[in-house]
PDB file of N, CA and C in Angstrom:
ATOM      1  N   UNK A   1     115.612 253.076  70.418  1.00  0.00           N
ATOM      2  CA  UNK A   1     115.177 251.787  70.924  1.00  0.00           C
ATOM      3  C   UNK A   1     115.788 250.698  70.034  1.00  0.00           C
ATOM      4  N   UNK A   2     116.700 249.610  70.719  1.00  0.00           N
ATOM      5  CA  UNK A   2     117.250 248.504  69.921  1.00  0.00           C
ATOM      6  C   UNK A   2     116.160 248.208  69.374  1.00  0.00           C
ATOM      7  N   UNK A   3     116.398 246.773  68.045  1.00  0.00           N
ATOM      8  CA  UNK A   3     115.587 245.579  67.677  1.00  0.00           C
ATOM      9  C   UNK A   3     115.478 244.717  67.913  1.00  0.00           C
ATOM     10  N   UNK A   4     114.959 243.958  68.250  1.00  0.00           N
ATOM     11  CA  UNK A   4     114.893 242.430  68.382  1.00  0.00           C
ATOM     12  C   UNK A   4     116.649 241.985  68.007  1.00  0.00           C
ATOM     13  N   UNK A   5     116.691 242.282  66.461  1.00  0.00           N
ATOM     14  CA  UNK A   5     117.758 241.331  65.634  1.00  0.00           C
ATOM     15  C   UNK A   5     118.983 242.040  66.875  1.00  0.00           C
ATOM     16  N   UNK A   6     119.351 243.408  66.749  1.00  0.00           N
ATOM     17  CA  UNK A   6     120.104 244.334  67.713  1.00  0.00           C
ATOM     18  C   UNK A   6     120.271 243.396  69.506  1.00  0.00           C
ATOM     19  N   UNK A   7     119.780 243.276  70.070  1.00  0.00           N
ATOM     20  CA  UNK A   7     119.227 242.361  71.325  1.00  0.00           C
ATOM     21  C   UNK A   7     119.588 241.342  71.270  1.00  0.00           C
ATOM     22  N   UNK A   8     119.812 240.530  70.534  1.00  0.00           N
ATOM     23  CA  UNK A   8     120.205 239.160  70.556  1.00  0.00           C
ATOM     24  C   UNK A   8     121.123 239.339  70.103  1.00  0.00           C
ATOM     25  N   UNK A   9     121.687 240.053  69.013  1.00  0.00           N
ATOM     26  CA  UNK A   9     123.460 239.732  68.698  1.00  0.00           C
ATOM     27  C   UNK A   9     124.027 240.472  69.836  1.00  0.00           C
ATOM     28  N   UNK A  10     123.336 241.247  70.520  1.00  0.00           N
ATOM     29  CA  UNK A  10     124.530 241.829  71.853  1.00  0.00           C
ATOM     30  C   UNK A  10     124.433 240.710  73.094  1.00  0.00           C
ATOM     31  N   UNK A  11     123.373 239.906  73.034  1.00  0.00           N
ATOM     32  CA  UNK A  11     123.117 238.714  73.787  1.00  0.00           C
ATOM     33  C   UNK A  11     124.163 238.097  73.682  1.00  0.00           C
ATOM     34  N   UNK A  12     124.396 237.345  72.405  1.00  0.00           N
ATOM     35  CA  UNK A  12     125.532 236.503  71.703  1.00  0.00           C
ATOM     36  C   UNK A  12     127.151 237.106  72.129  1.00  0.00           C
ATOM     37  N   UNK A  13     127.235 238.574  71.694  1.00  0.00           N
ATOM     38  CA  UNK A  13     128.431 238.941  71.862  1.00  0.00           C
ATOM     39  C   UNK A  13     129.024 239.078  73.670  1.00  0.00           C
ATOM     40  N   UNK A  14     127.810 239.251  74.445  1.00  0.00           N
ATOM     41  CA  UNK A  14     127.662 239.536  76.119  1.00  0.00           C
ATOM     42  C   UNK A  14     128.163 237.749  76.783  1.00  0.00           C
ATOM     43  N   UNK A  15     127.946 236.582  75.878  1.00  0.00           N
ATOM     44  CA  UNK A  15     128.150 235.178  76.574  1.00  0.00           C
ATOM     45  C   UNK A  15     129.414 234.820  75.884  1.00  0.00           C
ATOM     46  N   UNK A  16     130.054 235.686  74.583  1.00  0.00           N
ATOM     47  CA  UNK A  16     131.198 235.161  74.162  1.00  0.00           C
ATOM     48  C   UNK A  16     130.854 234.342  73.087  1.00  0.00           C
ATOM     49  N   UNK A  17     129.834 234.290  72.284  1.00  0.00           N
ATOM     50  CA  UNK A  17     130.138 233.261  71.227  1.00  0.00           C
ATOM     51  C   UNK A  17     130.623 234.257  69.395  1.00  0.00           C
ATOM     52  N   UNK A  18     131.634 233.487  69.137  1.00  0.00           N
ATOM     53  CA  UNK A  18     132.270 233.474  68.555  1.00  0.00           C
ATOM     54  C   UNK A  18     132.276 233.052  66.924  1.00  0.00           C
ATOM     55  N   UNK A  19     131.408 232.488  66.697  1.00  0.00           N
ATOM     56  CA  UNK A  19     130.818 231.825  65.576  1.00  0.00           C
ATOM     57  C   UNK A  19     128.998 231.623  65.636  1.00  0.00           C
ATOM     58  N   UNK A  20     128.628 232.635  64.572  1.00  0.00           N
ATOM     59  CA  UNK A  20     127.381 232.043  64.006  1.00  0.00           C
ATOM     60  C   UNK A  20     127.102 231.476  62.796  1.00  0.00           C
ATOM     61  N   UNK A  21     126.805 230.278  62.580  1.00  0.00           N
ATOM     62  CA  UNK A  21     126.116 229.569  61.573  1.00  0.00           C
ATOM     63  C   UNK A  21     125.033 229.356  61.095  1.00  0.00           C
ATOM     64  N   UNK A  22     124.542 229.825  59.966  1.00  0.00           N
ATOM     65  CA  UNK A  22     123.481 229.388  59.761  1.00  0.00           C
ATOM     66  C   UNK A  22     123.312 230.052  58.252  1.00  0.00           C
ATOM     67  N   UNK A  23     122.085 229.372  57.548  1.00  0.00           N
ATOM     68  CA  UNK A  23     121.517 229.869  56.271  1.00  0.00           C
ATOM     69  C   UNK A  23     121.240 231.542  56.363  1.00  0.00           C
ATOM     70  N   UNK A  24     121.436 232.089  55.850  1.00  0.00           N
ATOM     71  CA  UNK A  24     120.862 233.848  55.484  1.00  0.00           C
ATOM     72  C   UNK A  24     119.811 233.899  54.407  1.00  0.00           C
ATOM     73  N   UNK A  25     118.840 234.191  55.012  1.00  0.00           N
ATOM     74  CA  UNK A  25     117.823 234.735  54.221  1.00  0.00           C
ATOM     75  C   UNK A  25     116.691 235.104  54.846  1.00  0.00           C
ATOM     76  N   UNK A  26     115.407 235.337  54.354  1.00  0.00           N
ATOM     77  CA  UNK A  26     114.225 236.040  54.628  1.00  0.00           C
ATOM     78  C   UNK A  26     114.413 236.050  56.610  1.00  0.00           C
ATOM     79  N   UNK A  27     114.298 235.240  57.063  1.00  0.00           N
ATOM     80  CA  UNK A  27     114.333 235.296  58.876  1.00  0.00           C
ATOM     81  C   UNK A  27     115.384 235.881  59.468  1.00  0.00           C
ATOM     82  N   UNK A  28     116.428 235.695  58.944  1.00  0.00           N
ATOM     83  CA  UNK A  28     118.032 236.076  59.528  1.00  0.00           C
ATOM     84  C   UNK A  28     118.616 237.284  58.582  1.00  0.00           C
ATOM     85  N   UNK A  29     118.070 237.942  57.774  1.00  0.00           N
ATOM     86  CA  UNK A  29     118.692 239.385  57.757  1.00  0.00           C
ATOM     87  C   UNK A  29     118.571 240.036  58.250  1.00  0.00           C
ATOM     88  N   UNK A  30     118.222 240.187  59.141  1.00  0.00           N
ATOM     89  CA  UNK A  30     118.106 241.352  60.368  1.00  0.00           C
ATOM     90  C   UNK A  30     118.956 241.422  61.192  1.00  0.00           C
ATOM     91  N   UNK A  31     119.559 239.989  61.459  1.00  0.00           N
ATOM     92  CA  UNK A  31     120.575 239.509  62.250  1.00  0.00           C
ATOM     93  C   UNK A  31     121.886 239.429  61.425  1.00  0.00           C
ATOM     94  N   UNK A  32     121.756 239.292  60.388  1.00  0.00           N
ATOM     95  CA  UNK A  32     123.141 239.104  59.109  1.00  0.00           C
ATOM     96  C   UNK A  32     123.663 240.496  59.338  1.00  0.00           C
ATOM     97  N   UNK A  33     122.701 242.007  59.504  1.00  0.00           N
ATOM     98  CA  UNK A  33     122.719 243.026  58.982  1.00  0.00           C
ATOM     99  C   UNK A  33     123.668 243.738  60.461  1.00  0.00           C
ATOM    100  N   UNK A  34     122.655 243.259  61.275  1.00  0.00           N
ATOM    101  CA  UNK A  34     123.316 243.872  62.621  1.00  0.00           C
ATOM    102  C   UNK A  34     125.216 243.135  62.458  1.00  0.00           C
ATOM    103  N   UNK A  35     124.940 242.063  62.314  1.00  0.00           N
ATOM    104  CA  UNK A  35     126.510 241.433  62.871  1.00  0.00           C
ATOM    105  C   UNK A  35     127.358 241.987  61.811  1.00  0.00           C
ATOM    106  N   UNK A  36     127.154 242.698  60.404  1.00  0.00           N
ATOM    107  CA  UNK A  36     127.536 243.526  59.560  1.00  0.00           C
ATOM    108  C   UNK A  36     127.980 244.484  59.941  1.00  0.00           C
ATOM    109  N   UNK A  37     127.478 245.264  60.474  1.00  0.00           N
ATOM    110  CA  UNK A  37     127.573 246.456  61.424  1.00  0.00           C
ATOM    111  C   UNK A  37     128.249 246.327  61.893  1.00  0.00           C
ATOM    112  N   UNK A  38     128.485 245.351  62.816  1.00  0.00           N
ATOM    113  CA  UNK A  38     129.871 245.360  63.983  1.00  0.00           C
ATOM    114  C   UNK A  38     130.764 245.193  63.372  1.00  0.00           C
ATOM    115  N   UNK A  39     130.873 244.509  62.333  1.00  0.00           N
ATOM    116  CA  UNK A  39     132.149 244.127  62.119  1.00  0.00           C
ATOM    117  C   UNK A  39     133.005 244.856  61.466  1.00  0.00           C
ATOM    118  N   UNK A  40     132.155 245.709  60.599  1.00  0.00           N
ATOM    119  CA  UNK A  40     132.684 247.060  59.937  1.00  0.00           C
ATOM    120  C   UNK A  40     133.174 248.040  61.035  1.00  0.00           C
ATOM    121  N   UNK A  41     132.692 247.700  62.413  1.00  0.00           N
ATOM    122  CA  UNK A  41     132.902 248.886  63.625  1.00  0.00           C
ATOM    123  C   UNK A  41     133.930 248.799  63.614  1.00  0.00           C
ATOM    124  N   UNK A  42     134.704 247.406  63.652  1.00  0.00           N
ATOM    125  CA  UNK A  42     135.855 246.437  64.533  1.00  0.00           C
ATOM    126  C   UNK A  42     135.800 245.505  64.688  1.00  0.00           C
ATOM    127  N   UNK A  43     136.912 244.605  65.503  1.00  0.00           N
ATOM    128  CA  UNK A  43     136.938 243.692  66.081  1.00  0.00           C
ATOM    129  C   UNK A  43     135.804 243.235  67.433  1.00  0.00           C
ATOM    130  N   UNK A  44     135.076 242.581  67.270  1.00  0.00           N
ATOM    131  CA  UNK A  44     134.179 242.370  68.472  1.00  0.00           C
ATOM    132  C   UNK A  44     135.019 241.678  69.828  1.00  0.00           C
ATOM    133  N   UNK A  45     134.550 242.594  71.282  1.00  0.00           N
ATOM    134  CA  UNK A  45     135.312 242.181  72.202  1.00  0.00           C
ATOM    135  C   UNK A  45     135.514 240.652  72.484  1.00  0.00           C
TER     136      UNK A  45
END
């Protein structure tokens, strides 16, 4: 079963955006961690 953080960066990657900005910390590592992941996969489509 995805996560929340998982769900929304495939959200993000499914509309094409290309750049996320923002502060990292306590709220957004979950989301820092996932987009980590991909990027170590590869290139995102």
């Amino acid at each position: 079963m995805p996560t929340v953080a998982e769900m929304i960066v495939e959200a993000l990657v499914q509309v094409g955006v290309k750049r996320v900005y923002g502060v990292a910390g306590d709220s957004l590592n979950s989301i820092v961690d996932v987009l980590r992941r991909l990027i170590a996969e590869g290139p995102l489509p």
